[in-house]
C-alpha atoms as a PDB file:
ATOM      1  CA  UNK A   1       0.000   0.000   0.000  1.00  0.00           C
ATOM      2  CA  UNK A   2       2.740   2.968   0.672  1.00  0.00           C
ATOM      3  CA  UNK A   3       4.277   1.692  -2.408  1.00  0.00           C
ATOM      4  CA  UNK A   4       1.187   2.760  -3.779  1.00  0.00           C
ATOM      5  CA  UNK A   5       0.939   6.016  -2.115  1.00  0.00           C
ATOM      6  CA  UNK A   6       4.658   7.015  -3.024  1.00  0.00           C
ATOM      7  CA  UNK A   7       3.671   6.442  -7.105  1.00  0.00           C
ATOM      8  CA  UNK A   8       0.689   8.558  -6.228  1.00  0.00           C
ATOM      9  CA  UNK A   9       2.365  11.253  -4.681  1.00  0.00           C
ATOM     10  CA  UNK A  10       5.397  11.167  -7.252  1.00  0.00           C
ATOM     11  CA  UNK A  11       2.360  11.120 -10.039  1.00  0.00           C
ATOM     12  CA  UNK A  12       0.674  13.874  -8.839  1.00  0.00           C
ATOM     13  CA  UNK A  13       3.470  16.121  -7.627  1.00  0.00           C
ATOM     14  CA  UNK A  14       2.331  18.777  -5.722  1.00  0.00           C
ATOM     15  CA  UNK A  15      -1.700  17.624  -4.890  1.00  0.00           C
ATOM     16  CA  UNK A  16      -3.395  18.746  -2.602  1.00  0.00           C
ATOM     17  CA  UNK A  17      -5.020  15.519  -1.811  1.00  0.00           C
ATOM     18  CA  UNK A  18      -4.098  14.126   1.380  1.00  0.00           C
ATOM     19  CA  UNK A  19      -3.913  10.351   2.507  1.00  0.00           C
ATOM     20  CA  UNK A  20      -4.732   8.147   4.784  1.00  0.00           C
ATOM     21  CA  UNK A  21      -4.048   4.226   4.962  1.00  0.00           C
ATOM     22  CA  UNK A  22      -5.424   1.239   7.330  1.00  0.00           C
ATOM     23  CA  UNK A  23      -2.674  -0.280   9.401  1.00  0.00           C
ATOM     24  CA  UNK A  24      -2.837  -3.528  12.001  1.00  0.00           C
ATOM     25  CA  UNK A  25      -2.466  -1.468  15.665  1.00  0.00           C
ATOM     26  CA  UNK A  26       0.559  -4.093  16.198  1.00  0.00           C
ATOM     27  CA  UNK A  27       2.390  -3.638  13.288  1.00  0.00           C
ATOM     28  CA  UNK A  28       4.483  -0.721  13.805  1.00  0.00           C
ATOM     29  CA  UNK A  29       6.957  -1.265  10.500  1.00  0.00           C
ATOM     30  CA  UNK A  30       4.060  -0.808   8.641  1.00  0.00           C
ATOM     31  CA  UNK A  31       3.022   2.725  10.124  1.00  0.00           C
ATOM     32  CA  UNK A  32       6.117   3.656   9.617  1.00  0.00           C
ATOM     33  CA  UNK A  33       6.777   2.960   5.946  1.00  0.00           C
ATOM     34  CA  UNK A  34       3.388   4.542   5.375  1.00  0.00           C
ATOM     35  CA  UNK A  35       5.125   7.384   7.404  1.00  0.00           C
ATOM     36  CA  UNK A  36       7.864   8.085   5.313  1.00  0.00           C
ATOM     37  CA  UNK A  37       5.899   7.487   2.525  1.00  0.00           C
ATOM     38  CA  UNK A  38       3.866  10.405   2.700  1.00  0.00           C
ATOM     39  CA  UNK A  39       0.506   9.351   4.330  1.00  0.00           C
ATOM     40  CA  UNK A  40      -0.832  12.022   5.871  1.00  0.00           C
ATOM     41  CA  UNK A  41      -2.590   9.733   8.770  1.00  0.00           C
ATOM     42  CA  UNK A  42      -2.738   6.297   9.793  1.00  0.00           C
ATOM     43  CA  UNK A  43      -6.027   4.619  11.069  1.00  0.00           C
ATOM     44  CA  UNK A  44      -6.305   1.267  13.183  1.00  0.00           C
ATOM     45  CA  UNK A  45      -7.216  -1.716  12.901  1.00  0.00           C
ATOM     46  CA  UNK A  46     -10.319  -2.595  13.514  1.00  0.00           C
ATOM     47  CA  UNK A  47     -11.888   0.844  12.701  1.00  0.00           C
ATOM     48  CA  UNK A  48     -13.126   3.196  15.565  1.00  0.00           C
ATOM     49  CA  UNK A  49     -15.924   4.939  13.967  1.00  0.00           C
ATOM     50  CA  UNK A  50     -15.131   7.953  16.106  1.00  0.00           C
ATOM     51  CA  UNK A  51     -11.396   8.018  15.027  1.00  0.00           C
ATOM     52  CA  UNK A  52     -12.772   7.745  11.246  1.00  0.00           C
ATOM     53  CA  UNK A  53     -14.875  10.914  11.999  1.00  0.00           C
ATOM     54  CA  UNK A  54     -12.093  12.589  13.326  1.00  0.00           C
ATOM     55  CA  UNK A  55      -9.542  11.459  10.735  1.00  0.00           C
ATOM     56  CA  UNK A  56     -12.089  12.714   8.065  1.00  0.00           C
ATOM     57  CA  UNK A  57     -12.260  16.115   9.944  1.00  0.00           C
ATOM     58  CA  UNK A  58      -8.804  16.405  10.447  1.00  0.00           C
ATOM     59  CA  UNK A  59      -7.837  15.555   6.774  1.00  0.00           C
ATOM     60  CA  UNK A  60     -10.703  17.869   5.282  1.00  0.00           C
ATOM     61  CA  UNK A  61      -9.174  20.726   7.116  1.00  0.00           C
ATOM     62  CA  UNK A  62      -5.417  19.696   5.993  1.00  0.00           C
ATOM     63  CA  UNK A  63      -6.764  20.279   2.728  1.00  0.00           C
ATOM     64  CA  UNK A  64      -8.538  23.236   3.500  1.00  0.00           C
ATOM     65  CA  UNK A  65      -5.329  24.804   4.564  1.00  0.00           C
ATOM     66  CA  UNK A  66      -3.037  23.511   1.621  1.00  0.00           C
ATOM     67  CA  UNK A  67      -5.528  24.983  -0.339  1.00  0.00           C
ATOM     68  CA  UNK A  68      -4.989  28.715   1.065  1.00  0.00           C
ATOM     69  CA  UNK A  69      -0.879  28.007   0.804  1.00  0.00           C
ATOM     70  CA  UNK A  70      -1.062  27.538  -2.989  1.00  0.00           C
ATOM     71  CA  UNK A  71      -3.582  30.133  -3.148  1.00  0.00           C
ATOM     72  CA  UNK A  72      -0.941  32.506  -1.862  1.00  0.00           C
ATOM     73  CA  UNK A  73       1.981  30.707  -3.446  1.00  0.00           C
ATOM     74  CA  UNK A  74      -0.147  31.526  -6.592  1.00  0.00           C
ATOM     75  CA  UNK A  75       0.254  35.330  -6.005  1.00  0.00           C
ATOM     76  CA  UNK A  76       3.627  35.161  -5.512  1.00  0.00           C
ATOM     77  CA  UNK A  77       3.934  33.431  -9.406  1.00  0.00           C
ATOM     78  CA  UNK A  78       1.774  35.930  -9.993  1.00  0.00           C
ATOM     79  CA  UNK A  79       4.334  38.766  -9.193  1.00  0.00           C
ATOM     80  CA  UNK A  80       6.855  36.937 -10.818  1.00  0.00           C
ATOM     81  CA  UNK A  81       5.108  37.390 -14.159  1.00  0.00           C
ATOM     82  CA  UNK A  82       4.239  40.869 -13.754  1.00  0.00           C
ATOM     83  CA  UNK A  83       7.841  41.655 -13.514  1.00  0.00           C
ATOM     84  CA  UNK A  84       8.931  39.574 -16.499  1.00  0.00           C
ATOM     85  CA  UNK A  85       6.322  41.241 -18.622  1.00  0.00           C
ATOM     86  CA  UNK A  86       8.138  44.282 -17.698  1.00  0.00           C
ATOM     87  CA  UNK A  87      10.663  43.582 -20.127  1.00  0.00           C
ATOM     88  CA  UNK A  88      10.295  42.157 -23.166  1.00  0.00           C
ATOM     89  CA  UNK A  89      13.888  40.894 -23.436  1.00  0.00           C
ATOM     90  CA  UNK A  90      13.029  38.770 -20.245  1.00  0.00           C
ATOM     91  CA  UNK A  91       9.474  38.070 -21.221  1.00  0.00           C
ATOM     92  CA  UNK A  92       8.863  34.142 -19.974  1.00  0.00           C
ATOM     93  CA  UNK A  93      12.249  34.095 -18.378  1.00  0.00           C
ATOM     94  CA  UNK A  94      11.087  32.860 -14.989  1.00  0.00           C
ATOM     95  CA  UNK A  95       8.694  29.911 -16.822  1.00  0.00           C
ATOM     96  CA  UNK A  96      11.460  29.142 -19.218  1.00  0.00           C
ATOM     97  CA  UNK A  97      13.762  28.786 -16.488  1.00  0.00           C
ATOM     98  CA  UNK A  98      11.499  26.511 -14.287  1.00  0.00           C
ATOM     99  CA  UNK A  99      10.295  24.237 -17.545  1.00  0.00           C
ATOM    100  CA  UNK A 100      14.217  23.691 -18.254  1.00  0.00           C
ATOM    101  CA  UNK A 101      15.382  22.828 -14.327  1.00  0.00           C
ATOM    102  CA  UNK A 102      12.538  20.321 -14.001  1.00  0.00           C
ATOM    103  CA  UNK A 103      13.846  18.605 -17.221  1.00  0.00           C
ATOM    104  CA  UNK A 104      17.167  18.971 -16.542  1.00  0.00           C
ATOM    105  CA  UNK A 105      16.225  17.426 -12.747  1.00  0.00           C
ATOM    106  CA  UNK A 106      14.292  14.557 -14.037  1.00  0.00           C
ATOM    107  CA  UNK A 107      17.141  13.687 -16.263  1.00  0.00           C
ATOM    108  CA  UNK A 108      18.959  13.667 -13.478  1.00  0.00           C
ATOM    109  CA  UNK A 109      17.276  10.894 -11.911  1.00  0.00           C
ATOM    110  CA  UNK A 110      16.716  13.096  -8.556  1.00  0.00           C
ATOM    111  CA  UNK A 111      13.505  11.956  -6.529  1.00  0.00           C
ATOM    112  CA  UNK A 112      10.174  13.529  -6.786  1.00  0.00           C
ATOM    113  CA  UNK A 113      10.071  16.003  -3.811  1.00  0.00           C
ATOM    114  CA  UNK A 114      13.509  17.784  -4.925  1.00  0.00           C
ATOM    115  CA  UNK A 115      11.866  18.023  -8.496  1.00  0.00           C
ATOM    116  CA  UNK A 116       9.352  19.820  -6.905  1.00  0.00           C
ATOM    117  CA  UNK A 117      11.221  21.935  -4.671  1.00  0.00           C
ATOM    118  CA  UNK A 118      13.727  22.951  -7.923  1.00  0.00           C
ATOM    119  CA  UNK A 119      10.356  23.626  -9.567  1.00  0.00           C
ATOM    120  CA  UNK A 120       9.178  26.181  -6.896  1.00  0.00           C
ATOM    121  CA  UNK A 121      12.627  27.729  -6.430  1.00  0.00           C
ATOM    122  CA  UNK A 122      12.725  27.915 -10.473  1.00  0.00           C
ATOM    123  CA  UNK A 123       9.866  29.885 -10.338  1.00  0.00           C
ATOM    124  CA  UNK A 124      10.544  32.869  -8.084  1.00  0.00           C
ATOM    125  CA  UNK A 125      14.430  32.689  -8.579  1.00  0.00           C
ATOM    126  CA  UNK A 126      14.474  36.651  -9.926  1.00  0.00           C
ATOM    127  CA  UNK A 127      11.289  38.004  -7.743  1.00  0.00           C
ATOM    128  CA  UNK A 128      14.151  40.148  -6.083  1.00  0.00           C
ATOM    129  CA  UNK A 129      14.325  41.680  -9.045  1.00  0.00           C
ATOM    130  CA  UNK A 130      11.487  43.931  -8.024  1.00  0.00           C
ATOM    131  CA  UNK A 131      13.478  45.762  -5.862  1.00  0.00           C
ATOM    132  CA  UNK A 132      15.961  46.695  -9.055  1.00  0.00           C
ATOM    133  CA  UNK A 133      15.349  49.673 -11.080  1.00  0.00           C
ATOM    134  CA  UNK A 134      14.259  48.705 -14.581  1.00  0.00           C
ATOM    135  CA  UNK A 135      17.167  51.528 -16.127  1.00  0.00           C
ATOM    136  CA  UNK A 136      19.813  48.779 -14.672  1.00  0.00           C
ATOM    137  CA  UNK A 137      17.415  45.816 -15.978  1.00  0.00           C
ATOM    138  CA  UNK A 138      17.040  47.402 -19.773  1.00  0.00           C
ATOM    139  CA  UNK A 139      20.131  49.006 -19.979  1.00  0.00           C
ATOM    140  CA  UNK A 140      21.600  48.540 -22.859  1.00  0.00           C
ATOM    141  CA  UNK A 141      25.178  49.097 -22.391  1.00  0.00           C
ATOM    142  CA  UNK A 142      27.945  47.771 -19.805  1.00  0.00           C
ATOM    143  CA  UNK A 143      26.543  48.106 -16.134  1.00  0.00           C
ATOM    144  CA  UNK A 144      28.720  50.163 -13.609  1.00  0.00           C
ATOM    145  CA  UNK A 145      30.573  48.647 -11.141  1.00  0.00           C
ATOM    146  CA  UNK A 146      27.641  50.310  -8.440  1.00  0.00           C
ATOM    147  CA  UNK A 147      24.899  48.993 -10.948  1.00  0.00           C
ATOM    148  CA  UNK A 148      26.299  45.090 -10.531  1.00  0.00           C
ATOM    149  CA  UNK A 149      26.156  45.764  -7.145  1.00  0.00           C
ATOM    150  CA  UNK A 150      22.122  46.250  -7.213  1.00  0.00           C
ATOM    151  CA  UNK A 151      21.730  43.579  -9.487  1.00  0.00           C
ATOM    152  CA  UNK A 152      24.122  40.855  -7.448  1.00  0.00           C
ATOM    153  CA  UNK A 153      21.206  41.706  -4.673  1.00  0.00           C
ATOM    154  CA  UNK A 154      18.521  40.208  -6.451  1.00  0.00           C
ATOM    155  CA  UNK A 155      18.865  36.490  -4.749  1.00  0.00           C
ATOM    156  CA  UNK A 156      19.204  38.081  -1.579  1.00  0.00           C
ATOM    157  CA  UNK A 157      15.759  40.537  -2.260  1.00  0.00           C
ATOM    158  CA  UNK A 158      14.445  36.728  -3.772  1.00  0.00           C
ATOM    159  CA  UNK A 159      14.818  35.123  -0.819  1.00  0.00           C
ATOM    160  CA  UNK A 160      13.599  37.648   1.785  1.00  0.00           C
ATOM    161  CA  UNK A 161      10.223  38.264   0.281  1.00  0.00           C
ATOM    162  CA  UNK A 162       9.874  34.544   0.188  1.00  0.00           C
ATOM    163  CA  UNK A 163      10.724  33.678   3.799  1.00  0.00           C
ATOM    164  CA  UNK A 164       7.414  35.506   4.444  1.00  0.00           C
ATOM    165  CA  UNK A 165       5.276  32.308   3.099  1.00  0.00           C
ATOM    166  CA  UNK A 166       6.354  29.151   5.527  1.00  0.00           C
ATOM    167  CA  UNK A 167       5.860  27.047   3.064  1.00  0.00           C
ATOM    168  CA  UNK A 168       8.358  28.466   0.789  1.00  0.00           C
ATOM    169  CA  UNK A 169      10.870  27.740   3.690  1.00  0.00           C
ATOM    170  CA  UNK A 170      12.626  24.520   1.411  1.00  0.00           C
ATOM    171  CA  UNK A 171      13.280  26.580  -1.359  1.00  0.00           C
ATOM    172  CA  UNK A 172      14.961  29.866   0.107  1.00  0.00           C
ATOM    173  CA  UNK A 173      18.540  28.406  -0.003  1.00  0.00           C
ATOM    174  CA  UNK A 174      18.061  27.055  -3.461  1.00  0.00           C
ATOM    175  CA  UNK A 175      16.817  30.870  -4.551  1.00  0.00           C
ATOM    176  CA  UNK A 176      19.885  32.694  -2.517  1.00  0.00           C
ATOM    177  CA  UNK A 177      22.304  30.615  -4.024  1.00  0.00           C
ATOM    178  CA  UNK A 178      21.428  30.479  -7.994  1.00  0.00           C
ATOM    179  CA  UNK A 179      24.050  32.673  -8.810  1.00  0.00           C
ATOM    180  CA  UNK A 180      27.219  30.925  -7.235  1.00  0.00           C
ATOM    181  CA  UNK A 181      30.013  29.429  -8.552  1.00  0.00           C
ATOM    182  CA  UNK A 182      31.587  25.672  -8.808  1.00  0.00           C
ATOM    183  CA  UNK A 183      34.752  27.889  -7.936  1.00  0.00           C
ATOM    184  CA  UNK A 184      33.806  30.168  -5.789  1.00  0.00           C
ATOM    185  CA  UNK A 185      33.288  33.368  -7.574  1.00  0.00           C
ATOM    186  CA  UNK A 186      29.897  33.635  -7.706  1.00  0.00           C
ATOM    187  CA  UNK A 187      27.385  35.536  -5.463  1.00  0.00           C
ATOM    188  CA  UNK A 188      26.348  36.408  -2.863  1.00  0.00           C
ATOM    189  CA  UNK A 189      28.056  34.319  -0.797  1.00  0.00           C
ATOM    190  CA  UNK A 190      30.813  32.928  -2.629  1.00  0.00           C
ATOM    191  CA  UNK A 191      29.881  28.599  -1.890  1.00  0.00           C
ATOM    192  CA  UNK A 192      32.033  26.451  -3.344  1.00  0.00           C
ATOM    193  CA  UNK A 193      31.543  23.273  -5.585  1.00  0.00           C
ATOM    194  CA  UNK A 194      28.998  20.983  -3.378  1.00  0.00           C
ATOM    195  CA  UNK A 195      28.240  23.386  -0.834  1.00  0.00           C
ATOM    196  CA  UNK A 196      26.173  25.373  -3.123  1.00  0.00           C
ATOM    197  CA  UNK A 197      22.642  23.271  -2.848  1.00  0.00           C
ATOM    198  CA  UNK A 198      22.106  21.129  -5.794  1.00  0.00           C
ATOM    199  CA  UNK A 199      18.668  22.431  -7.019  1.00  0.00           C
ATOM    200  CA  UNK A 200      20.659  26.257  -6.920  1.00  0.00           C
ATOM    201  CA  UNK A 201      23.258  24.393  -8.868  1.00  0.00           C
ATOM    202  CA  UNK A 202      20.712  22.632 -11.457  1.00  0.00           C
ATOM    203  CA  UNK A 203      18.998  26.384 -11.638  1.00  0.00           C
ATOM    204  CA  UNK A 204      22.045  28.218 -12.086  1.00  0.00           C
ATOM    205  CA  UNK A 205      22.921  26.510 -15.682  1.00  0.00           C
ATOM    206  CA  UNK A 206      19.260  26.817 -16.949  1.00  0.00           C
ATOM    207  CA  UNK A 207      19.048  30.322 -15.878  1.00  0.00           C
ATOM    208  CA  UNK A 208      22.345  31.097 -17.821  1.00  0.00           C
ATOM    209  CA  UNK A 209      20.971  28.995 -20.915  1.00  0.00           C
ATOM    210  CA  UNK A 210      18.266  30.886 -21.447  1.00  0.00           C
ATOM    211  CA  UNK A 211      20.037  34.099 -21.037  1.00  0.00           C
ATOM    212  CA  UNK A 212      22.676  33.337 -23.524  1.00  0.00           C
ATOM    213  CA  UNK A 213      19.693  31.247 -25.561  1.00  0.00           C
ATOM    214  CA  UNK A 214      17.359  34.847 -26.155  1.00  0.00           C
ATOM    215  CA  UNK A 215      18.110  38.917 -27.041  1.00  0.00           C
ATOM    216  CA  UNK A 216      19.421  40.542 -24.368  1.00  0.00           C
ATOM    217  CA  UNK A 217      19.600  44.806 -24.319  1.00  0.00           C
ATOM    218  CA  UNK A 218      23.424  44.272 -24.716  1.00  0.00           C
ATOM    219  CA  UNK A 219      23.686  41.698 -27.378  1.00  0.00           C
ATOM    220  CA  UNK A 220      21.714  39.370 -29.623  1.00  0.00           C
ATOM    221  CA  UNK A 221      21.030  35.949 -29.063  1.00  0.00           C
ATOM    222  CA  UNK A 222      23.875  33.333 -28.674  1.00  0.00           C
ATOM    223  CA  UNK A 223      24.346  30.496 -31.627  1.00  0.00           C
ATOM    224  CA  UNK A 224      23.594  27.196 -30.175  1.00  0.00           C
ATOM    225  CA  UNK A 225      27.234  26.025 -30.729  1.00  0.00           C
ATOM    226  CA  UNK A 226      28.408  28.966 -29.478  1.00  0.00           C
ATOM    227  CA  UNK A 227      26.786  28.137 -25.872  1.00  0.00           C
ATOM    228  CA  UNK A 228      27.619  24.631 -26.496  1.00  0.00           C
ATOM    229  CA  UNK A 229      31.147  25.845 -25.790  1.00  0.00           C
ATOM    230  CA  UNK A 230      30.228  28.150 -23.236  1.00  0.00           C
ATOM    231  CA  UNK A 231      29.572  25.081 -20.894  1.00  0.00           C
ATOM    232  CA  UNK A 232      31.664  22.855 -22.028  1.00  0.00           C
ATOM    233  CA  UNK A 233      34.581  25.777 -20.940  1.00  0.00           C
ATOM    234  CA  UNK A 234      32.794  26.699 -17.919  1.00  0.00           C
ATOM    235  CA  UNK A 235      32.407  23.366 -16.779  1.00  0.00           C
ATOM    236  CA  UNK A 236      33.957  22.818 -13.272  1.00  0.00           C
ATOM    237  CA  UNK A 237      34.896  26.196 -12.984  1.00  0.00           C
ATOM    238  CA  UNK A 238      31.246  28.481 -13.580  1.00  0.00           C
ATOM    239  CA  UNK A 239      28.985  25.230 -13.428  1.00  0.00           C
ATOM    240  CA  UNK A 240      29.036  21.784 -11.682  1.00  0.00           C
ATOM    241  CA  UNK A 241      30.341  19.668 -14.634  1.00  0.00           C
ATOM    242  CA  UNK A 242      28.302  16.488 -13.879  1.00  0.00           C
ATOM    243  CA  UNK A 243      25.236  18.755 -14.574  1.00  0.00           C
ATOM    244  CA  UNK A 244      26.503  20.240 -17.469  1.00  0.00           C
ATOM    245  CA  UNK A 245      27.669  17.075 -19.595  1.00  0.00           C
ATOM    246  CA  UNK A 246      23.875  15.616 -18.987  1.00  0.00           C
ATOM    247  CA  UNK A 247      22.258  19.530 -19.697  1.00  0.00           C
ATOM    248  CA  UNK A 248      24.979  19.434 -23.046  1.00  0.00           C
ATOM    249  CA  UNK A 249      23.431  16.326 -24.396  1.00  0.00           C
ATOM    250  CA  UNK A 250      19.724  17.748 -23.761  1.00  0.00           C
ATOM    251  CA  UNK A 251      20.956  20.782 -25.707  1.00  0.00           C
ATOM    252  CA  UNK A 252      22.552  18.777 -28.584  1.00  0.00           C
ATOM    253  CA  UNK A 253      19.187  16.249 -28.830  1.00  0.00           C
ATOM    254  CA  UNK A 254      16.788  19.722 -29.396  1.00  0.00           C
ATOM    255  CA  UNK A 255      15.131  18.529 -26.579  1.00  0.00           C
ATOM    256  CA  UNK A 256      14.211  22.434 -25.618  1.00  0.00           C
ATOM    257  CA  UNK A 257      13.352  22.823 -28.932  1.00  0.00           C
ATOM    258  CA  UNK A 258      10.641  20.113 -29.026  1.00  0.00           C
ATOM    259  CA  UNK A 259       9.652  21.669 -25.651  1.00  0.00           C
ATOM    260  CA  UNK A 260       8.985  24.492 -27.981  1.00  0.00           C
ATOM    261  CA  UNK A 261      10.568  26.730 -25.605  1.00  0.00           C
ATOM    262  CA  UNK A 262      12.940  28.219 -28.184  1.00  0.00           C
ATOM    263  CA  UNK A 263      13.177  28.159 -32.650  1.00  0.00           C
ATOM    264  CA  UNK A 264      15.395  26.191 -34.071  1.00  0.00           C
ATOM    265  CA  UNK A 265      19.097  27.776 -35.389  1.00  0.00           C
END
C-alpha cells in the first residue's frame, strides 16, 4: 500500500489531496513505511468509527489549509510574471527557467520532492528583481561597477520576500544561491563546488541557458554552438560539470526545442 501512495504522490506532484491508509495497531513497520511514505494519517485496525470521523475532519481541514498556501503561493507566481512582462527581453524568463530545471532534474534521476522543490525555487528565482530599477534591468550598455552591485542583490531581495510564506521555507537556499560558482566566484556568498545546494546548482545553468539562448539589451542571441562551448569551458569552474555534460546532451538532442521553448538555429 505505501508503495502505492509514493507512485501517487510522485504522479501527482504537488496535490493537494491528502492520505490516509489502514494499518494492524501491532504492526508498527508498517506505520512507519506509510510514514515516510507520505501518508498524511494512519487509522487502526479494527476501525473506531469515532477516530474515522475525526480522521475525516482532520484531513478535510489539511486540505482546506493547503488549499490557502497555494492560493498565496499563486500570487507570488503571480508577481513573478508581472515583472517579467516588464521587459520584453526577459518576457517568460522565470517559466522558461522553471520548464528547463525540471527537465534537466528529471534527467537527473533526482527523486520527486527535490523536483518539486527545484520547480518552486525555479519559479521565483528573480522576484528580487522587483526591488531593481528597470534603467539597470534594460540598460543597454555595460553596467557600472555600483549597478552590478544592485543587481548581485537580487537572490538576496528573492529570498527575503519569500521567507514571508512558511511554506516556501525549502526553497529559500536554493533561490539565494542560484548565482554561485563551482569555484567560488559567484554571489552572494561565494559557496564552493557541493556546498552550493544542488537544485541552486541545477537552476544556475538553466538560468544562464536561457540568457545566452534569447536577445538581451546588450547583445543578440547566442548560436547554439556557441553556448555549447560556453559550458563545455565553464564546466567545473562556472557550473558543476556532472550537470553540465547531462544539460549538453539535452541541448545537442533539441530537446528544448521540441519543448517548444525556443526556434530552431
Amino acid at each position: 500500500m505505501s508503495d502505492f501512495v509514493r507512485e501517487f504522490k510522485q504522479k501527482l506532484s504537488g496535490c493537494l489531496i491528502p492520505v490516509a491508509m489502514f494499518v494492524k495497531a501491532e504492526d508498527k513497520e508498517a506505520k512507519e513505511k506509510a510514514l515516510s511514505e507520505g501518508v498524511d494519517c494512519i487509522l487502526r485496525l479494527p476501525l473506531d468509527e469515532n477516530e474515522v470521523v475525526a480522521a475525516v475532519k482532520s484531513l478535510s481541514t489539511i486540505k482546506k489549509l493547503r488549499e490557502e498556501v497555494e492560493r498565496v503561493e499563486d500570487a507570488f507566481y503571480g508577481l513573478v510574471k508581472i515583472i517579467d512582462s516588464k521587459d520584453a527581453y526577459t518576457k517568460g524568463h522565470s517559466e522558461r527557467v522553471t520548464k528547463m530545471a525540471v527537465a534537466l532534474a528529471r534527467q537527473l534521476s533526482l527523486p520527486a520532492d527535490a523536483v518539486e522543490l527545484i520547480q518552486k525555487a525555479a519559479k521565483l528565482h528573480d522576484i528580487g528583481k522587483i526591488g531593481v530599477p528597470e534603467t539597470i534591468l534594460n540598460k543597454p550598455g555595460a553596467l557600472s561597477e555600483e549597478e552590478y552591485e544592485q543587481i548581485k542583490m537580487h537572490p538576496v531581495m528573492s529570498e527575503k520576500i519569500c521567507s514571508s510564506l512558511p511554506s516556501l521555507a525549502s526553497v529559500l537556499k536554493i533561490i539565494r544561491h542560484h548565482h554561485e560558482r563551482w569555484d567560488g566566484k559567484g554571489y552572494p556568498d561565494g559557496l564552493k563546488a557541493e556546498n552550493i545546494p544542488l537544485g541552486a546548482r541545477v537552476i544556475s545553468v538553466v538560468d544562464c541557458f536561457d540568457a545566452m539562448a534569447t536577445d538581451r539589451p546588450y547583445r543578440g542571441r547566442l548560436p547554439k554552438e556557441r553556448i555549447i562551448a560556453i559550458f563545455e569551458a565553464g564546466a567545473g569552474t562556472q557550473w558543476d560539470k556532472d550537470i553540465v555534460e547531462v544539460f549538453l546532451k539535452m541541448i545537442k538532442s533539441n530537446v528544448f526545442e521540441r519543448m517548444t521553448l525556443y526556434n530552431e538555429d
